[in-house]
PDB file of N, CA and C in Angstrom:
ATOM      1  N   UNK A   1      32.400  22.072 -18.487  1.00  0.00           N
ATOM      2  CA  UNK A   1      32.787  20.692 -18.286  1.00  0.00           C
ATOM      3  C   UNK A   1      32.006  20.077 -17.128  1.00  0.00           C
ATOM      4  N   UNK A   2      31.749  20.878 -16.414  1.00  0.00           N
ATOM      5  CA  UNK A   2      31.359  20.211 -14.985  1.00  0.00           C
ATOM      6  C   UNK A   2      29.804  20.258 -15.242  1.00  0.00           C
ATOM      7  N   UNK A   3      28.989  20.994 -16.148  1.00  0.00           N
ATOM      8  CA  UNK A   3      27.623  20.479 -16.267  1.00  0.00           C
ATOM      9  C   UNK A   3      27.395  19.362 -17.431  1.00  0.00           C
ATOM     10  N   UNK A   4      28.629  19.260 -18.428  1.00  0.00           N
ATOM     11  CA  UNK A   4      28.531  18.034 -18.903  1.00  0.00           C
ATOM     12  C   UNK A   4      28.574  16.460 -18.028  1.00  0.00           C
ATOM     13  N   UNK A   5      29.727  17.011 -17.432  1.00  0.00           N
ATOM     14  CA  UNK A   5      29.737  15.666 -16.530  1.00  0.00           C
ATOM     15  C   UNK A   5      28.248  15.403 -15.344  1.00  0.00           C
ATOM     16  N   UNK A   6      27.513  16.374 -14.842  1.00  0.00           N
ATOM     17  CA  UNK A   6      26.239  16.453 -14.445  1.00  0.00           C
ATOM     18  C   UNK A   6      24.646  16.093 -15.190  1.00  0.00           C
ATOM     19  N   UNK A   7      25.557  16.712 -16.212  1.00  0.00           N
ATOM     20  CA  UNK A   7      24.049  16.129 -17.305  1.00  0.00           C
ATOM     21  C   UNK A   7      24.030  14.275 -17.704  1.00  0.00           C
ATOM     22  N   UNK A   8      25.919  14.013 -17.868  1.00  0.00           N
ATOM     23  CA  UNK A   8      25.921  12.930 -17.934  1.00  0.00           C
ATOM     24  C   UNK A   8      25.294  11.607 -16.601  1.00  0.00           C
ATOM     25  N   UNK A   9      25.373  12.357 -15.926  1.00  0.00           N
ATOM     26  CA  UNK A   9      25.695  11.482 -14.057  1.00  0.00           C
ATOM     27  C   UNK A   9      24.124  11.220 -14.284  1.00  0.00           C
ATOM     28  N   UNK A  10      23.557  12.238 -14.146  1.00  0.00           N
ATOM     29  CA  UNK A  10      21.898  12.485 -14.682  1.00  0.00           C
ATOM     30  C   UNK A  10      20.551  11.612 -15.683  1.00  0.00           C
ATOM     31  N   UNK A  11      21.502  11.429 -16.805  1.00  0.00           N
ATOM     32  CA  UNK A  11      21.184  10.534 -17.647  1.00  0.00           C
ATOM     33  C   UNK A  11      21.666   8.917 -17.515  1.00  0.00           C
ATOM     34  N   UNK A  12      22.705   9.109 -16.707  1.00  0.00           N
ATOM     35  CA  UNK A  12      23.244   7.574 -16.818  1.00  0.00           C
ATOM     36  C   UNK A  12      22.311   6.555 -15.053  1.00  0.00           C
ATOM     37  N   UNK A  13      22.007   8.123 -13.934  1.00  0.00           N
ATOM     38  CA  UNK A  13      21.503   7.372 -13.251  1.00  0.00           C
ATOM     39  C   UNK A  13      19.853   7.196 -13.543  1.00  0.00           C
ATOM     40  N   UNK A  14      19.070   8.083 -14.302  1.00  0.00           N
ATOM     41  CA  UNK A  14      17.571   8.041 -14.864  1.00  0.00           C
ATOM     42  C   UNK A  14      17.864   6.590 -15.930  1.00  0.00           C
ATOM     43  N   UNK A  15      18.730   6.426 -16.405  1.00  0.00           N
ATOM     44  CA  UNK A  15      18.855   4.982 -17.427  1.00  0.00           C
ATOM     45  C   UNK A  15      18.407   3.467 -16.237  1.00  0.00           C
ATOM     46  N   UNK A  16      19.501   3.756 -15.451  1.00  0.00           N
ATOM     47  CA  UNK A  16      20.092   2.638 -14.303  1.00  0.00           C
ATOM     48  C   UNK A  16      18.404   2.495 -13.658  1.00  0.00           C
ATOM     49  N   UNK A  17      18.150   3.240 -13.504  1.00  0.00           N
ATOM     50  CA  UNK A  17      16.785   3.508 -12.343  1.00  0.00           C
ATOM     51  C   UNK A  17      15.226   3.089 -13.673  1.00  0.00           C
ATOM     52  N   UNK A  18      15.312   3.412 -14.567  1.00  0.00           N
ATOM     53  CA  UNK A  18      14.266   2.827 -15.338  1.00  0.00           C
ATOM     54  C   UNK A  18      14.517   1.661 -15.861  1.00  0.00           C
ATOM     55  N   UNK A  19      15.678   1.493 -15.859  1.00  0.00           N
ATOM     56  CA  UNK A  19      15.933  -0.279 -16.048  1.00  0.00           C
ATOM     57  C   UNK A  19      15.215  -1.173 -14.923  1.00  0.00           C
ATOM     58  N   UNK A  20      15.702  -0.522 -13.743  1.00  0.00           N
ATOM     59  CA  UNK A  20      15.644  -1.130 -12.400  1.00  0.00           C
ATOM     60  C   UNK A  20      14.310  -1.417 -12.675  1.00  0.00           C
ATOM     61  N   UNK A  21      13.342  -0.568 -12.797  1.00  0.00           N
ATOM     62  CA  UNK A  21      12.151  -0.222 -12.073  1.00  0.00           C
ATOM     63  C   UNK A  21      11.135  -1.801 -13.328  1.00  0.00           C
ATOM     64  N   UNK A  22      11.794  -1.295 -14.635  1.00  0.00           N
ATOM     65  CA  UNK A  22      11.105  -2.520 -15.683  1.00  0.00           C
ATOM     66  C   UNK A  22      10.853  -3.669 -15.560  1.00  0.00           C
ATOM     67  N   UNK A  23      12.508  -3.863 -15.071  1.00  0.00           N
ATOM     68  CA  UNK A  23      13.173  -5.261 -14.564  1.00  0.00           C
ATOM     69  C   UNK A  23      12.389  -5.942 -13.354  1.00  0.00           C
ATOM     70  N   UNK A  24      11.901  -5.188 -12.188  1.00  0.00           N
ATOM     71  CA  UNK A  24      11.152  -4.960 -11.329  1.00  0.00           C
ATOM     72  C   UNK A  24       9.704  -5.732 -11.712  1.00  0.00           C
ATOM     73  N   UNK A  25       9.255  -5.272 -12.246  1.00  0.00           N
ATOM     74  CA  UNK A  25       7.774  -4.720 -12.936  1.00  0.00           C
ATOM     75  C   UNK A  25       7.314  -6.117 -13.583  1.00  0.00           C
ATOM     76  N   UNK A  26       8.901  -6.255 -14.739  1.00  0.00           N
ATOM     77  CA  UNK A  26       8.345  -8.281 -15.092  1.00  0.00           C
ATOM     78  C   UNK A  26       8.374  -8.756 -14.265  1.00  0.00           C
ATOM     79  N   UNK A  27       9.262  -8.957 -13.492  1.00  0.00           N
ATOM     80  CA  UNK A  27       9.458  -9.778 -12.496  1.00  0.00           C
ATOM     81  C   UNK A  27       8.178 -10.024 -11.735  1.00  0.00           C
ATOM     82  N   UNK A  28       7.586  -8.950 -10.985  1.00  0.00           N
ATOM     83  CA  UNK A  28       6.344  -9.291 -10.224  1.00  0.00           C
ATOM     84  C   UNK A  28       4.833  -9.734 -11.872  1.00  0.00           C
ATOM     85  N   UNK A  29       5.037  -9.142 -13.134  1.00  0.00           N
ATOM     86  CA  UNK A  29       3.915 -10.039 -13.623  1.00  0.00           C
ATOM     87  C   UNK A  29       4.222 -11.528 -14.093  1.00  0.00           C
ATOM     88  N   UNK A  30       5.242 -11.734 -13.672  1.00  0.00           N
ATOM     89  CA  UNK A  30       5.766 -13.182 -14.256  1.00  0.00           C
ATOM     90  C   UNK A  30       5.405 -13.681 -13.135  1.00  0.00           C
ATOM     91  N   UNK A  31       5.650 -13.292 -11.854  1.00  0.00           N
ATOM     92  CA  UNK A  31       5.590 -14.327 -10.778  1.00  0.00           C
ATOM     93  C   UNK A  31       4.123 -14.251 -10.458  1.00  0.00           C
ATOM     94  N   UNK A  32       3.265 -13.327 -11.145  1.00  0.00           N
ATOM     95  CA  UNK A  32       1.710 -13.465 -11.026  1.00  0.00           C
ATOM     96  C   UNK A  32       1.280 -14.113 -11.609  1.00  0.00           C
ATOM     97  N   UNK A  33       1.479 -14.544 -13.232  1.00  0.00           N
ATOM     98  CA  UNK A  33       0.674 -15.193 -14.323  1.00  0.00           C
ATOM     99  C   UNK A  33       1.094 -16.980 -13.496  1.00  0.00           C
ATOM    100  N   UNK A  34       2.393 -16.983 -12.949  1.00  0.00           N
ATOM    101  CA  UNK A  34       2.482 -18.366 -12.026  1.00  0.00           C
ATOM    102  C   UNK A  34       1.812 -18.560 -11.322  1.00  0.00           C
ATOM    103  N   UNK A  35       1.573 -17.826 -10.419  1.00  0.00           N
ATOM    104  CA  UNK A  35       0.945 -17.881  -9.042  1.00  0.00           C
ATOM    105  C   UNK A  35      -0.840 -18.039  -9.497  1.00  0.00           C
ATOM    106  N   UNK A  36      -1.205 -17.467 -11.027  1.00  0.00           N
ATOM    107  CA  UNK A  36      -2.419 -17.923 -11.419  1.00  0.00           C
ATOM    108  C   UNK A  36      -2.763 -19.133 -11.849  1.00  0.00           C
ATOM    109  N   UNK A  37      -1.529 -19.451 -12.958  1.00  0.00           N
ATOM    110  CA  UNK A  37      -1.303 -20.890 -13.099  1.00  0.00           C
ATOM    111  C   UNK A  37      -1.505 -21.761 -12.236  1.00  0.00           C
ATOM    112  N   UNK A  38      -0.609 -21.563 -10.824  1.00  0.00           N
ATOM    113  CA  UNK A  38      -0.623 -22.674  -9.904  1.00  0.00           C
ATOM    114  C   UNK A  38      -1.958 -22.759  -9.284  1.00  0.00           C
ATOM    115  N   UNK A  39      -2.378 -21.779  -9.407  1.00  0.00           N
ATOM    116  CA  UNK A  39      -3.860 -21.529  -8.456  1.00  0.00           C
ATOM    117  C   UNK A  39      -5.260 -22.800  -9.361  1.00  0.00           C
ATOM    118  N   UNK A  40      -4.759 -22.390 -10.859  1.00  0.00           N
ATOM    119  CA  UNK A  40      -5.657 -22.745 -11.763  1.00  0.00           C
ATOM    120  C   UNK A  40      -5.595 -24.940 -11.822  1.00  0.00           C
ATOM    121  N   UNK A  41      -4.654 -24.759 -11.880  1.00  0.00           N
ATOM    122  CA  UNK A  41      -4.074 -26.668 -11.592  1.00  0.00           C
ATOM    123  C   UNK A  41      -4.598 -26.871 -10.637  1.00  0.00           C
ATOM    124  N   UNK A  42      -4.398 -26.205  -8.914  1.00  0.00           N
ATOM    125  CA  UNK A  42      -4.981 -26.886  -7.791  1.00  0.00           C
ATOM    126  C   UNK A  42      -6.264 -26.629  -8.079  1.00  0.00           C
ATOM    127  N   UNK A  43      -7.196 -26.093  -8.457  1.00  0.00           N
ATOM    128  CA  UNK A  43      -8.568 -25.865  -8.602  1.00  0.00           C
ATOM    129  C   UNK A  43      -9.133 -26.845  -9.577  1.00  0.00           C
ATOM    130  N   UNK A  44      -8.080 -27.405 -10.516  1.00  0.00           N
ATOM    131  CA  UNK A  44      -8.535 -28.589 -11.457  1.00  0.00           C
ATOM    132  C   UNK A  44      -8.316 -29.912 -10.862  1.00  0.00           C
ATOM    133  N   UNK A  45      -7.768 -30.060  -9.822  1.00  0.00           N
ATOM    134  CA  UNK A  45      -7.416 -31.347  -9.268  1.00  0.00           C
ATOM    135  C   UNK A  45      -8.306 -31.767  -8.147  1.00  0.00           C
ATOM    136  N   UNK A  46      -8.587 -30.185  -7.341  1.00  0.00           N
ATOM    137  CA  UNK A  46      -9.642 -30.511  -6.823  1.00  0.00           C
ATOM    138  C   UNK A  46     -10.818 -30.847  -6.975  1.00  0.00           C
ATOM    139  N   UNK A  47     -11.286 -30.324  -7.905  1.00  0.00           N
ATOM    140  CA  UNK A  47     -12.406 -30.561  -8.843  1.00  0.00           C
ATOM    141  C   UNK A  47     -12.954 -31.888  -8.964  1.00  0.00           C
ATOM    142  N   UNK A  48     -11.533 -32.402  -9.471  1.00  0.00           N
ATOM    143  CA  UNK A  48     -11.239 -34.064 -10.144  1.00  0.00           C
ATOM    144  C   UNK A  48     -11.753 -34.629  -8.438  1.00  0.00           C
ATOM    145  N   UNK A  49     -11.109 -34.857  -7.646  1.00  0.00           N
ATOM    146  CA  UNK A  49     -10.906 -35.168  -6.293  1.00  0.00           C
ATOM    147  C   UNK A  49     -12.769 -34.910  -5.676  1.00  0.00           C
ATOM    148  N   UNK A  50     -13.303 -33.745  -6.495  1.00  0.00           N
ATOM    149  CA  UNK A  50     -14.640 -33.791  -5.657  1.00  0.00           C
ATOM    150  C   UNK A  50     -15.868 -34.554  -6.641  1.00  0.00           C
ATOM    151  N   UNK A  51     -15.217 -34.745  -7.508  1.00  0.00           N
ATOM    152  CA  UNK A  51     -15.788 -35.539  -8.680  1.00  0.00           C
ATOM    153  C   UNK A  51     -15.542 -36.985  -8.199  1.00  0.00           C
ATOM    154  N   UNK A  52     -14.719 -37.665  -8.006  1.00  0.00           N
ATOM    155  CA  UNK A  52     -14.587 -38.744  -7.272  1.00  0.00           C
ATOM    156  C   UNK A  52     -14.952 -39.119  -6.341  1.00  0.00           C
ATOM    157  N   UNK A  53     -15.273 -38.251  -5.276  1.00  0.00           N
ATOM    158  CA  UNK A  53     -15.778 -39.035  -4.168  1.00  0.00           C
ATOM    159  C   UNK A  53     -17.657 -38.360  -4.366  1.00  0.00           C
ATOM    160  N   UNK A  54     -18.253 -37.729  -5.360  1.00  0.00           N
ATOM    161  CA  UNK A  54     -19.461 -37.377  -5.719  1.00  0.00           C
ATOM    162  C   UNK A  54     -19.540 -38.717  -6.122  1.00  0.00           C
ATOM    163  N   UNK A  55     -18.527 -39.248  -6.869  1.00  0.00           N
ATOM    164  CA  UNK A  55     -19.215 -41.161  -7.610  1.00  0.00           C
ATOM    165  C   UNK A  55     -19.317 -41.872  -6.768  1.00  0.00           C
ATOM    166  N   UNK A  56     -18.029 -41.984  -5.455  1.00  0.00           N
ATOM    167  CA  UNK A  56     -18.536 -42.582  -4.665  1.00  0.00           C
ATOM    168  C   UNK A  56     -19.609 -43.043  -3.802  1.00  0.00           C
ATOM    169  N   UNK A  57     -19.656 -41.359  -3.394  1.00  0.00           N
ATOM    170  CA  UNK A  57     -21.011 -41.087  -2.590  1.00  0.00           C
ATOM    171  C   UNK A  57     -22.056 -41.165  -2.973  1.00  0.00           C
ATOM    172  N   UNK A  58     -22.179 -41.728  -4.885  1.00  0.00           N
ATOM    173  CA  UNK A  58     -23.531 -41.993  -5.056  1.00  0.00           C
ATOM    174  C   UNK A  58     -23.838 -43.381  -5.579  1.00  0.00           C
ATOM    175  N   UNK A  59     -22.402 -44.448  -5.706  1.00  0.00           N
ATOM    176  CA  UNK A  59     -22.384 -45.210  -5.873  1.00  0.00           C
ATOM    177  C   UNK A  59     -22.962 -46.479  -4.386  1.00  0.00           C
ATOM    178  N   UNK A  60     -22.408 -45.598  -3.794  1.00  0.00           N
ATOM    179  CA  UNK A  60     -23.002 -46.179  -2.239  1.00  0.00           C
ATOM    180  C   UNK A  60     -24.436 -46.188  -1.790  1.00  0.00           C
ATOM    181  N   UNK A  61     -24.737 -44.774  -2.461  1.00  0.00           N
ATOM    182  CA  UNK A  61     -26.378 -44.864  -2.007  1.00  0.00           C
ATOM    183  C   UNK A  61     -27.259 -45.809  -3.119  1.00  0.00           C
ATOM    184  N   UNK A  62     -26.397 -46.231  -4.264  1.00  0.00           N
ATOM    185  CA  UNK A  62     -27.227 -47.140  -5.036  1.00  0.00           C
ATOM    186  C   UNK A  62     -27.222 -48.311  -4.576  1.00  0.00           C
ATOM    187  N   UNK A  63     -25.994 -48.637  -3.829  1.00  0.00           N
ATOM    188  CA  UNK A  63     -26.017 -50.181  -3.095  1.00  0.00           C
ATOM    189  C   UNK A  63     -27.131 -50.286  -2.458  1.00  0.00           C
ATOM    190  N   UNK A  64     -26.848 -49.273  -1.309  1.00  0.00           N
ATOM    191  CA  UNK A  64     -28.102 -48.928  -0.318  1.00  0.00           C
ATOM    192  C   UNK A  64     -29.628 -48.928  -0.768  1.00  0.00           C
ATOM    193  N   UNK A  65     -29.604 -48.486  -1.693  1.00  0.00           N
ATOM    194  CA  UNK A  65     -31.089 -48.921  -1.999  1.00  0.00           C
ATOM    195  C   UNK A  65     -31.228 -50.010  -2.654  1.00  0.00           C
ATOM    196  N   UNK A  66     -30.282 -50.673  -3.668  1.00  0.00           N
ATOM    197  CA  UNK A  66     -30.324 -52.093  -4.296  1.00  0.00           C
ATOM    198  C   UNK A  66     -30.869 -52.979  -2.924  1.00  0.00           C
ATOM    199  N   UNK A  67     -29.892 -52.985  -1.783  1.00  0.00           N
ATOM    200  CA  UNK A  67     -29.932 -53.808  -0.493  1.00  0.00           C
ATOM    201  C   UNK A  67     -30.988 -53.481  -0.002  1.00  0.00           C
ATOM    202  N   UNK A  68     -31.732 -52.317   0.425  1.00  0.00           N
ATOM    203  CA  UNK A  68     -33.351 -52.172   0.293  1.00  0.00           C
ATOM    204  C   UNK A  68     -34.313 -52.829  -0.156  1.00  0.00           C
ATOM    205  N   UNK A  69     -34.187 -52.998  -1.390  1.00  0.00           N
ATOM    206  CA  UNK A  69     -35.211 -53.174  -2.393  1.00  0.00           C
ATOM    207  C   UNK A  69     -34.966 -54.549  -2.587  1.00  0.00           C
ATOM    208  N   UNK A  70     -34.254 -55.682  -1.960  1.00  0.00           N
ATOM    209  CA  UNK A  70     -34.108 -57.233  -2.348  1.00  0.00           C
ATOM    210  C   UNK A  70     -33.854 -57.447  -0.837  1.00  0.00           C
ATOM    211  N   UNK A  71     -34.093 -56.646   0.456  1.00  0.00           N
ATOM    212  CA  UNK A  71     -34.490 -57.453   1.657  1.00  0.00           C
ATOM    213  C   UNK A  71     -36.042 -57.319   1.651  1.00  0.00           C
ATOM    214  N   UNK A  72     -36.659 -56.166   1.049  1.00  0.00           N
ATOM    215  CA  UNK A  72     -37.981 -56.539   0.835  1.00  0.00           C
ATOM    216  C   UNK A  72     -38.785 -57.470   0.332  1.00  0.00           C
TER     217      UNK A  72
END
């Protein structure tokens, strides 16, 4: 009786503990595929953001030379 109840204690805490460990396991690749996600959005916005002021910055140098080229 008493190695049934041991074999049981045995199996029920190896159950508890590979649950744990699974449960565990998504948890950190779920909060990774986010943390890539979020990474992947700020890298597209910035993008956008360096794309915008690239128009700027070349929209200006066209003034600049328009205003050049008609004080001459």
């Amino acid at each position: 009786m008493k190695i049934l109840k041991l074999t049981l204690s045995i199996l029920l805490i190896s159950t508890v503990f590979t649950a744990c460990i699974s449960k565990a396991q998504t948890h950190v690749e779920d909060s990774n595929k986010d943390d890539i996600s979020n990474l992947l959005k700020s890298l597209i916005e910035k993008e956008q953001e360096i794309n915008k002021l690239n128009q700027i910055l070349e929209d200006c140098r066209n003034k600049e030379v328009q205003s050049k080229e008609t004080a001459k």
